[in-house]
Structure formats: structure tokens, C-alpha cells
N, C-alpha and C. Protein backbone atom coordinates (compact mmCIF):
# COMPACT_ATOMS: atom_id res chain seq x y z
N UNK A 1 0.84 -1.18 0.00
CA UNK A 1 0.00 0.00 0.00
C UNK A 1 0.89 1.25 0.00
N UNK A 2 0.16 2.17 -0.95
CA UNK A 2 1.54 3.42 -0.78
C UNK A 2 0.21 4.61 -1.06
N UNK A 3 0.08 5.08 -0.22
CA UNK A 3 -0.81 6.88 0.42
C UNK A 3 -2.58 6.08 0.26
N UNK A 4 -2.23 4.94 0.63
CA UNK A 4 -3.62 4.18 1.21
C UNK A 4 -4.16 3.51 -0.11
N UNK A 5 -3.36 3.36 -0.85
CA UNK A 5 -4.02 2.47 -2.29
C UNK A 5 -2.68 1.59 -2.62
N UNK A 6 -3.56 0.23 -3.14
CA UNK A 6 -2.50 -1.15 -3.36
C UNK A 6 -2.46 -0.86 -4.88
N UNK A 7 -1.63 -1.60 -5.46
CA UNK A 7 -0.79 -1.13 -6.74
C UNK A 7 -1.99 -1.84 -7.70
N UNK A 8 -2.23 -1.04 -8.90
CA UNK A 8 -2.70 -1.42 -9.84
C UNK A 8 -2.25 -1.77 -11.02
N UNK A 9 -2.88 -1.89 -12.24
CA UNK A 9 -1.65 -2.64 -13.37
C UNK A 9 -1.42 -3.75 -13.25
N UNK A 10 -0.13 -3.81 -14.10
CA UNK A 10 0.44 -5.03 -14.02
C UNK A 10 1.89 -5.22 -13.72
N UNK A 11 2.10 -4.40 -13.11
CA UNK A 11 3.51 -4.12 -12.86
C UNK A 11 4.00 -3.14 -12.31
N UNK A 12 5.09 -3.88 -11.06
CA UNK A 12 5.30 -2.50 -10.09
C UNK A 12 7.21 -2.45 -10.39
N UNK A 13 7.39 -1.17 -10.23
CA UNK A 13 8.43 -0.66 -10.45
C UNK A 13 9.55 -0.93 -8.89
N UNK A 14 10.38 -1.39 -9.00
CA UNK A 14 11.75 -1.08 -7.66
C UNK A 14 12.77 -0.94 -8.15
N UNK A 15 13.68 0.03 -7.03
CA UNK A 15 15.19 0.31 -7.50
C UNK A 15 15.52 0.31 -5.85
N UNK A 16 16.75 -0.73 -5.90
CA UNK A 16 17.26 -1.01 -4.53
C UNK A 16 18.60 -0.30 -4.68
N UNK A 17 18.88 0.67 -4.01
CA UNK A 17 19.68 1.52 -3.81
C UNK A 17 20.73 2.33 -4.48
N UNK A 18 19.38 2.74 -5.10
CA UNK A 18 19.73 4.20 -6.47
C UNK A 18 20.04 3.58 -7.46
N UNK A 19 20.22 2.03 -7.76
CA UNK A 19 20.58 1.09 -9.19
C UNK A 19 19.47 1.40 -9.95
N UNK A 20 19.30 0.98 -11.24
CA UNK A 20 18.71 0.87 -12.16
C UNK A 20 17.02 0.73 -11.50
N UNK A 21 16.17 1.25 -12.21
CA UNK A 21 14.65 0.73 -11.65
C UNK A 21 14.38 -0.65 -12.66
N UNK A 22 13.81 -1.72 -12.16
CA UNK A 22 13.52 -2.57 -12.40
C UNK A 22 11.84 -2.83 -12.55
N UNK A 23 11.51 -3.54 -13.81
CA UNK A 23 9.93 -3.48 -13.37
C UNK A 23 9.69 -4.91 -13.27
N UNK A 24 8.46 -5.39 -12.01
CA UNK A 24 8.42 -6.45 -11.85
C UNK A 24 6.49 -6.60 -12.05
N UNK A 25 6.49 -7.97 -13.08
CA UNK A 25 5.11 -8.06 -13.32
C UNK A 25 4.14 -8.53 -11.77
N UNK A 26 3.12 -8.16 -11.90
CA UNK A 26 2.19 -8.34 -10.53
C UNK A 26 1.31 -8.85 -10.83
N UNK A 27 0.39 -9.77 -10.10
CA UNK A 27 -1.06 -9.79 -10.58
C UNK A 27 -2.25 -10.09 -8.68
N UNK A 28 -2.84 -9.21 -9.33
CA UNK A 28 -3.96 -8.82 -8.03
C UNK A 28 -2.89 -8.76 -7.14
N UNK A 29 -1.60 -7.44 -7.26
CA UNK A 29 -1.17 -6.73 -6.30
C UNK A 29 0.12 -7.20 -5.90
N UNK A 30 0.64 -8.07 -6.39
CA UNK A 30 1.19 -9.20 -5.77
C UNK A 30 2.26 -9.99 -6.76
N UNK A 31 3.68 -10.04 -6.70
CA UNK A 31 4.39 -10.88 -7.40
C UNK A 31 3.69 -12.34 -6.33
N UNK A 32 3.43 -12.96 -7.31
CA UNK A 32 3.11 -14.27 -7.32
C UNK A 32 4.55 -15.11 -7.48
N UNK A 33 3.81 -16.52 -7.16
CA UNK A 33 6.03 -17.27 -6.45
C UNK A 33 4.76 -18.73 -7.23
N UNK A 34 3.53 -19.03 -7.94
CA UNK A 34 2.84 -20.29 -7.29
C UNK A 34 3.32 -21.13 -9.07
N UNK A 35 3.94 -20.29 -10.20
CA UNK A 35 4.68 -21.14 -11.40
C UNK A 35 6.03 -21.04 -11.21
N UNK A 36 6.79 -21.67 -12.46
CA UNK A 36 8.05 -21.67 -12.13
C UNK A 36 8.55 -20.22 -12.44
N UNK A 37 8.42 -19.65 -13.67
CA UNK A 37 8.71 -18.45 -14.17
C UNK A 37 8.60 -17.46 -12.84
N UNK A 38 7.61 -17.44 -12.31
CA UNK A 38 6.78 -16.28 -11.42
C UNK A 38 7.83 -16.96 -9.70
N UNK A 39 8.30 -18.07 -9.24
CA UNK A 39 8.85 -18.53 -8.78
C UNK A 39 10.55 -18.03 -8.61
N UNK A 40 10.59 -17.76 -10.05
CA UNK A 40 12.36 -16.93 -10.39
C UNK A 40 12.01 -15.49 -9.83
N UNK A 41 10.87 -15.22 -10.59
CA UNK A 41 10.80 -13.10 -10.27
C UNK A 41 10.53 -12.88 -8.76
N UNK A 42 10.11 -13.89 -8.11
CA UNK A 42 9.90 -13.90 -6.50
C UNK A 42 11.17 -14.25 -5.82
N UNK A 43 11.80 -14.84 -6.39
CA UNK A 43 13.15 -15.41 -5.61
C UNK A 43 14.08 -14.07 -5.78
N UNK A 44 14.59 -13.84 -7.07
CA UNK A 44 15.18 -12.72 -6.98
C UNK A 44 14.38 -11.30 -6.65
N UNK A 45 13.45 -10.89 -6.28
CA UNK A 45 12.86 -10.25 -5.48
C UNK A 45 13.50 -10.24 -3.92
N UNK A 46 12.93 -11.43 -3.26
CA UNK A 46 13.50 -11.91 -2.12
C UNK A 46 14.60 -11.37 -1.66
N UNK A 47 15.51 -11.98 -2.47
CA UNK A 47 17.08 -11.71 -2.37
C UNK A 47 17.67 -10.22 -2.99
N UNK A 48 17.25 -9.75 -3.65
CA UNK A 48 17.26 -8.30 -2.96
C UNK A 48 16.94 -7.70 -2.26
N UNK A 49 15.95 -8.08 -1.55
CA UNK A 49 15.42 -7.32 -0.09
C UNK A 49 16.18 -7.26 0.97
N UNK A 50 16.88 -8.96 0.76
CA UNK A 50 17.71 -9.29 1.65
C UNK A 50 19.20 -8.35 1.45
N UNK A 51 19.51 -8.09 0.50
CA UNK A 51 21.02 -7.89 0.49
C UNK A 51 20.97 -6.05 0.47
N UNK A 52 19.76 -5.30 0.08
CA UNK A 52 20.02 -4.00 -0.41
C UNK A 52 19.70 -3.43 0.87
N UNK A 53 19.77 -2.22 0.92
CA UNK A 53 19.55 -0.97 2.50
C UNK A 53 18.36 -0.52 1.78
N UNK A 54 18.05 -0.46 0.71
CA UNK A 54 16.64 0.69 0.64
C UNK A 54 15.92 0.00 -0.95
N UNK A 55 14.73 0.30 -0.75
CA UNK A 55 13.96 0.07 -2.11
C UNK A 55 13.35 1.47 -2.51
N UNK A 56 13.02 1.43 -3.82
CA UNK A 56 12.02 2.59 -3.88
C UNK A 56 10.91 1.93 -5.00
N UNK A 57 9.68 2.30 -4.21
CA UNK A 57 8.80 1.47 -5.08
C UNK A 57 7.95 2.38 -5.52
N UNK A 58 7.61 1.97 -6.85
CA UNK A 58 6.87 2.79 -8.10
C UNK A 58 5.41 2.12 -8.37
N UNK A 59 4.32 2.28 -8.12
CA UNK A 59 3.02 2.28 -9.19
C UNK A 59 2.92 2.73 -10.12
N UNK A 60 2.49 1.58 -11.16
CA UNK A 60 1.70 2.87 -12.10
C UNK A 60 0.73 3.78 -12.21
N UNK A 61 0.09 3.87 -11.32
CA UNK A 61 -0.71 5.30 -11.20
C UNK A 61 0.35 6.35 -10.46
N UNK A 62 1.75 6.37 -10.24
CA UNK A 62 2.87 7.31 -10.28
C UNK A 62 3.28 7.68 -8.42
N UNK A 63 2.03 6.63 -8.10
CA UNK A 63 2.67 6.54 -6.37
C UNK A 63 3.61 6.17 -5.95
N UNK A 64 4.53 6.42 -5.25
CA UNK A 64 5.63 6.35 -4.99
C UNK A 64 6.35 6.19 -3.51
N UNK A 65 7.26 5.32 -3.09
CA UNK A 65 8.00 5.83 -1.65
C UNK A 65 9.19 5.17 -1.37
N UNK A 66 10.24 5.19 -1.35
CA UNK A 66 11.35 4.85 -0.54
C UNK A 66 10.82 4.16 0.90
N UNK A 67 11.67 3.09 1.26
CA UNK A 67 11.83 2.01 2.06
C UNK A 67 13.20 1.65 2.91
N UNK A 68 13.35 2.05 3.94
CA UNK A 68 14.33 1.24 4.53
C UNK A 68 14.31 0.03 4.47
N UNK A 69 15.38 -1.04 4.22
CA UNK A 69 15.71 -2.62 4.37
C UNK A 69 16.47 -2.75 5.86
N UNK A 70 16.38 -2.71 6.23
CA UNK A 70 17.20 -2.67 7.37
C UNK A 70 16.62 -3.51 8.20
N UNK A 71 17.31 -4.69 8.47
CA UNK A 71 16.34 -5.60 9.57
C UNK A 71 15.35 -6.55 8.48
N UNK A 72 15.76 -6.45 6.95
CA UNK A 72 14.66 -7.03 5.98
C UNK A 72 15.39 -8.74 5.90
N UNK A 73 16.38 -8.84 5.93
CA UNK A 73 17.24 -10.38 5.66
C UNK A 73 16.92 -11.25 7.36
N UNK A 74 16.71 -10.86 7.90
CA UNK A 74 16.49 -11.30 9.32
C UNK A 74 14.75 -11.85 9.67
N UNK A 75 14.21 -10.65 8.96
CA UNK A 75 12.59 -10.63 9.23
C UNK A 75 11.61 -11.19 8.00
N UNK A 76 12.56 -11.78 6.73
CA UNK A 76 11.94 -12.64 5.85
C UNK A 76 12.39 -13.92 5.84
N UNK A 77 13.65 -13.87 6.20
CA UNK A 77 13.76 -15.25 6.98
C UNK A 77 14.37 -16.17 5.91
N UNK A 78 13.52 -17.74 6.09
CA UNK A 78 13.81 -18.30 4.78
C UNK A 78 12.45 -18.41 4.27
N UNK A 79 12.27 -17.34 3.07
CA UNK A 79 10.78 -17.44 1.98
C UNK A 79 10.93 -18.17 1.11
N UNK A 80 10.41 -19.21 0.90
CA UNK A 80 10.40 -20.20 0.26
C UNK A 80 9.14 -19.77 -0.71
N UNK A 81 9.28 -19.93 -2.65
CA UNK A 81 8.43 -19.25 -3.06
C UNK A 81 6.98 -20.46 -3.43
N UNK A 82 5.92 -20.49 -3.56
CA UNK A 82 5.01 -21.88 -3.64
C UNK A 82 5.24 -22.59 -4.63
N UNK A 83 5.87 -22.06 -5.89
CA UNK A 83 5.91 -23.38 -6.72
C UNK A 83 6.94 -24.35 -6.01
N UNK A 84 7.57 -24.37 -5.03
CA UNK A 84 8.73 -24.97 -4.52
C UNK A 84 7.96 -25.90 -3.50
N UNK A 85 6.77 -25.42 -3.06
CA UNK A 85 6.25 -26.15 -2.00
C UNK A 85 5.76 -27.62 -2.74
């Protein structure tokens, strides 16, 4: 949620610490982990959360906010994505 509305589209935008913005496909809000394909874009998701200090996340309706990571590799733990289950 970013200024009280969840992301619409099909794709939300991140850039983990001022690198390149990356766009990642979504559906109903949500990188999905439950195929294999959608399984990769969740994993490496993951593992940037884990390794970067900050995200900045983009909607396409142009909402926007920076994120501390700090405490993010500790508090996601091991996410295992569902096609794996």
C-alpha cells in the first residue's frame, strides 16, 4: 500500500539503492512465487530485499515511496516461493 491504495496494473516498479529501476510483473497486487517463471521473479525479489539498504517502489498510477531494508534479511527469513512447495 503506498498513500492508502494497493498497486494497480500489471507491474510495479523497484530500484534497490539508487541502481537501475527494475519493473516487476504483478497480478492482483502481488508478485506471485505459485509457477516456475513467477517462482524466479519472487526469488530474486526476495534476495534483494535481503542484500540492499533501501527500495524505492513505483506504481503505475505514479505513487511512490522509498523504504528502509534494514532488519529485511532477518525478518523474511527463509521465503520459500510456492511453486517450490
Amino acid at each position: 500500500m503506498l498513500l492508502g491504495d494497493g498497486p494497480t496494473g500489471s507491474s510495479v516498479q523497484l530500484t534497490f539503492d539508487g541502481e537501475d529501476p527494475e519493473d516487476y510483473s504483478i497480478w492482483d497486487g502481488q508478485v506471485k512465487s505459485s509457477c516456475h517463471a513467477c517462482a524466479g521473479t519472487y526469488d530474486v525479489v526476495i534476495a534483494k530485499m535481503k542484500k540492499h539498504r533501501s527500495v524505492h517502489v513505483r506504481f503505475e498510477n505514479g505513487n511512490a515511496a522509498r523504504f528502509t531494508l534494514k532488519g529485511a534479511s532477518k525478518a523474511i527469513g527463509k521465503c520459500v516461493a510456492d511453486f517450490y512447495r
